[in-house]
C-alpha atoms as a PDB file:
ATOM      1  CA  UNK A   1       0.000   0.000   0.000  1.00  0.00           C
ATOM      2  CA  UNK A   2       1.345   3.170  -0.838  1.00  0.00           C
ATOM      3  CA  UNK A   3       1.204   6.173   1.788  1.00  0.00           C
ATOM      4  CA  UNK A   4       1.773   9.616   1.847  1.00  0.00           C
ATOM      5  CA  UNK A   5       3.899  10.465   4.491  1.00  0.00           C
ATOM      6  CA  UNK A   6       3.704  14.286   5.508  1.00  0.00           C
ATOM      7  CA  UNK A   7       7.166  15.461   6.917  1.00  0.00           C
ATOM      8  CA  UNK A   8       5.719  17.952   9.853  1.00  0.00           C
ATOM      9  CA  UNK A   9       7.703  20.629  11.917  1.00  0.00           C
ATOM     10  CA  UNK A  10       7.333  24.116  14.294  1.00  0.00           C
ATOM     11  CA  UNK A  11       8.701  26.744  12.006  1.00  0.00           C
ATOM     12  CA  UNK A  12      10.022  28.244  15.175  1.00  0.00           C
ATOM     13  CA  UNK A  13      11.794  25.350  17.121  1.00  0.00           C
ATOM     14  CA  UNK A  14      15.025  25.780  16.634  1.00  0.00           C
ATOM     15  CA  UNK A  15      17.561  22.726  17.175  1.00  0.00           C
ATOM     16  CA  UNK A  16      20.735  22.804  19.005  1.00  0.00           C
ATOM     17  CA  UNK A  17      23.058  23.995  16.463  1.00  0.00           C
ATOM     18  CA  UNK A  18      25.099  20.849  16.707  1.00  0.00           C
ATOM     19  CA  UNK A  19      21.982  18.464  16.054  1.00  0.00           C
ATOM     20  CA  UNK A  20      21.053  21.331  13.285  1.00  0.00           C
ATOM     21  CA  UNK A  21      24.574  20.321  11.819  1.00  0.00           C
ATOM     22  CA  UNK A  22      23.690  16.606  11.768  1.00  0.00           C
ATOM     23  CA  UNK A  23      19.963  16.744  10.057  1.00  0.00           C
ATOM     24  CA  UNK A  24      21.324  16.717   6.605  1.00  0.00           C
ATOM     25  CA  UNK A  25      23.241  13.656   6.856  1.00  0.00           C
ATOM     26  CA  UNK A  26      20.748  11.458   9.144  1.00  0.00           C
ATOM     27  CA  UNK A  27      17.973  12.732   6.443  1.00  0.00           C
ATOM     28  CA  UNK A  28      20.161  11.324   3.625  1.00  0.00           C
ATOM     29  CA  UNK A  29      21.301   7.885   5.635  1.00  0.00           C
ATOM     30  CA  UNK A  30      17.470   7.804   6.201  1.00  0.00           C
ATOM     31  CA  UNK A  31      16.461   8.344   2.815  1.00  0.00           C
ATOM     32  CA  UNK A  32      19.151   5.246   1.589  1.00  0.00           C
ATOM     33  CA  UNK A  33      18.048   3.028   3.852  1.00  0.00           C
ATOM     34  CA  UNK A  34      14.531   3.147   2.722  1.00  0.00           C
ATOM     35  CA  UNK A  35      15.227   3.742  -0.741  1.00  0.00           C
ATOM     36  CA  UNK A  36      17.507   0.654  -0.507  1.00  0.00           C
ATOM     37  CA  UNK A  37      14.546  -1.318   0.869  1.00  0.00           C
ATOM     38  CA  UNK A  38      12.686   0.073  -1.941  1.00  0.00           C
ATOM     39  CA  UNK A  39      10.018   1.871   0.654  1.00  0.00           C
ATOM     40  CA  UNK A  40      10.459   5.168  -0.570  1.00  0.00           C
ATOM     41  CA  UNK A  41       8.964   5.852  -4.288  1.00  0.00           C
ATOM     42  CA  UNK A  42       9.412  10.002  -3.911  1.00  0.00           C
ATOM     43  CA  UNK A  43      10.380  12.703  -1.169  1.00  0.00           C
ATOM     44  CA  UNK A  44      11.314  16.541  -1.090  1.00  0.00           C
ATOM     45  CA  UNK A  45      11.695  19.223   1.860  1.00  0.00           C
ATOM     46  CA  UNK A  46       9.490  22.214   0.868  1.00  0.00           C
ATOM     47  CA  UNK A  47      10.070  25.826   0.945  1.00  0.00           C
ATOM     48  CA  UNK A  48       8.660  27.292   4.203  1.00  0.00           C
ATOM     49  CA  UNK A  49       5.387  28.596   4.829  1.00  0.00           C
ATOM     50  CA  UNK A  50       5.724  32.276   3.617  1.00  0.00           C
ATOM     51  CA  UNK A  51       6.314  30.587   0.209  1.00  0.00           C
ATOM     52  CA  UNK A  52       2.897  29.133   0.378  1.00  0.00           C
ATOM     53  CA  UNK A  53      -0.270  29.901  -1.901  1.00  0.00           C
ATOM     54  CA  UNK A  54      -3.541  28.338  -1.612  1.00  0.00           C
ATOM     55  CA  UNK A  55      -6.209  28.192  -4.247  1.00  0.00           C
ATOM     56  CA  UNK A  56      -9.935  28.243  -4.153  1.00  0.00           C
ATOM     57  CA  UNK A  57     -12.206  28.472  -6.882  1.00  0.00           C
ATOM     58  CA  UNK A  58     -15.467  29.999  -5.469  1.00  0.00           C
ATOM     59  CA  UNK A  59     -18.616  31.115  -7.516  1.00  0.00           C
ATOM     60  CA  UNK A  60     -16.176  30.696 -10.507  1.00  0.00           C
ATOM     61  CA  UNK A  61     -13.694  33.068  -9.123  1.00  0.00           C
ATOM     62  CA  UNK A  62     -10.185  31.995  -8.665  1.00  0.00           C
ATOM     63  CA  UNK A  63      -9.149  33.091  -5.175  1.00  0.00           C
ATOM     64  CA  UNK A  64      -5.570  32.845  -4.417  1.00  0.00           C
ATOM     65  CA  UNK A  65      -4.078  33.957  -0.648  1.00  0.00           C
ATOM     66  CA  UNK A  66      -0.920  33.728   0.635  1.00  0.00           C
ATOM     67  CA  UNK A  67       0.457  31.266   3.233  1.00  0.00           C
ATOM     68  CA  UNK A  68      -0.774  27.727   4.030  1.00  0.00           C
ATOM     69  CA  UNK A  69      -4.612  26.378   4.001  1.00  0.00           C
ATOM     70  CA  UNK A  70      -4.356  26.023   7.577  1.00  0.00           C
ATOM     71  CA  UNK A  71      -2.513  28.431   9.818  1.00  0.00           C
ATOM     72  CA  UNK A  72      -1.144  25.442  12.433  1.00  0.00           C
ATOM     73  CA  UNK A  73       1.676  24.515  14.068  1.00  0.00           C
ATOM     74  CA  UNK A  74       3.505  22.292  12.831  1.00  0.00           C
ATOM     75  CA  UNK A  75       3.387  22.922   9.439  1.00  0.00           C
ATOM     76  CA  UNK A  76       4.374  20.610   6.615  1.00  0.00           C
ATOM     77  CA  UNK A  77       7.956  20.927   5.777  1.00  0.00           C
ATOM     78  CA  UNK A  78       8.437  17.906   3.545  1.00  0.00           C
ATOM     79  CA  UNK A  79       6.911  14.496   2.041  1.00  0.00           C
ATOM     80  CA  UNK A  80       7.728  11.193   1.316  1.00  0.00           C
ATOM     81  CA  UNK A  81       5.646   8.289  -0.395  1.00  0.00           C
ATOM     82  CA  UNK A  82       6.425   5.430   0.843  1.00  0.00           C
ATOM     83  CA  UNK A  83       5.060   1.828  -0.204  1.00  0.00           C
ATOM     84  CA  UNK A  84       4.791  -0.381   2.339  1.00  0.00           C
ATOM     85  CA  UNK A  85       3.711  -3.991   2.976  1.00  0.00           C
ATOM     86  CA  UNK A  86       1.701  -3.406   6.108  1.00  0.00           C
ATOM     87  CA  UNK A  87       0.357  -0.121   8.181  1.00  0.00           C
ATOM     88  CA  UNK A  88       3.312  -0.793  10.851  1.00  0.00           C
ATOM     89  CA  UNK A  89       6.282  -1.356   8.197  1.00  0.00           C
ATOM     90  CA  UNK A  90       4.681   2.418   7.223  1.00  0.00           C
ATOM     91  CA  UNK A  91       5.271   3.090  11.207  1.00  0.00           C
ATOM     92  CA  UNK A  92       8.592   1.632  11.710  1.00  0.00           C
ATOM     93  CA  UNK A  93      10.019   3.778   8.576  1.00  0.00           C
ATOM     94  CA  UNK A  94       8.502   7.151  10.292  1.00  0.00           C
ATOM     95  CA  UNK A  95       9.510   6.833  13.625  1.00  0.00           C
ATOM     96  CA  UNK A  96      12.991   6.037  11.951  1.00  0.00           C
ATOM     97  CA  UNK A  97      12.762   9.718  10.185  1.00  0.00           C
ATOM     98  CA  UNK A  98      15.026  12.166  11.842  1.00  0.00           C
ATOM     99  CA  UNK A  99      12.751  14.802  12.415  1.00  0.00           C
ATOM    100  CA  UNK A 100      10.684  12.413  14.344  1.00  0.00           C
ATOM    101  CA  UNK A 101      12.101  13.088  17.781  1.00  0.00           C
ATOM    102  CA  UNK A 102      11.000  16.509  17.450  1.00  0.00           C
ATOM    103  CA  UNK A 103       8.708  16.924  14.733  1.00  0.00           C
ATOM    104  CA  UNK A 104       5.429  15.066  14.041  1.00  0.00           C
ATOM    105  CA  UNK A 105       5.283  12.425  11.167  1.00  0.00           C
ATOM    106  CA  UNK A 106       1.659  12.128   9.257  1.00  0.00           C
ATOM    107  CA  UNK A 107       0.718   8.531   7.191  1.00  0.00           C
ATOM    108  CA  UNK A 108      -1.761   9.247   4.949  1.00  0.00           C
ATOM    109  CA  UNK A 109      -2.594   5.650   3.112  1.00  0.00           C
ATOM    110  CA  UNK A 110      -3.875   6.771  -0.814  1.00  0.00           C
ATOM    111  CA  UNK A 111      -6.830   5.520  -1.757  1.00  0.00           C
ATOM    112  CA  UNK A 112      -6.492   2.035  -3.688  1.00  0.00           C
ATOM    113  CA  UNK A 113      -8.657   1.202  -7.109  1.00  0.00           C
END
């Protein structure tokens, strides 16, 4: 089953600046384990939420504001889909994530048909 895996911090924690050194590397040791287990089928950080647009088309108008849909914390910071055998393999690979210690990992399973 395939699952989209939303990659969820607090703009405004702020990591040791030793850890903050580290996050690049554990990402990519992450991201080669599970692409060498051929879990992970696509992932990307994305830009932070001042970058963000959100569309609407109401009454035929196109309305377009800036920032995120949802003004939350966290907010999404990155994705991965992952395709997993079972629900918990889809667990085990999140809680593996780095920014799961401090951060908040979402599974979303896509709909199947």
């Amino acid at each position: 089953m395939k699952y989209l895996m939303l990659v969820c911090v607090d703009e405004s924690f702020i990591l040791p600046p030793a850890e903050e050194a580290q996050m690049p590397a554990r990402t990519e040791r992450w991201a080669t384990d599970v692409d060498g287990r051929d879990v992970r089928v696509l992932g990307s950080r994305v830009q932070p939420v001042s970058a963000a647009r959100t569309v609407r088309v109401r009454d035929g108008a196109v309305l377009v504001e800036e920032g995120p849909f949802a003004a939350t914390t966290p907010q999404i910071a990155g994705f991965d889909v992952l395709e997993c055998a079972t629900p918990e393999e889809a667990v085990e690979v999140a809680a593996a994530h780095p920014v799961a210690p401090h951060g908040v990992l979402e599974l979303r399973p896509f709909w199947q048909g």
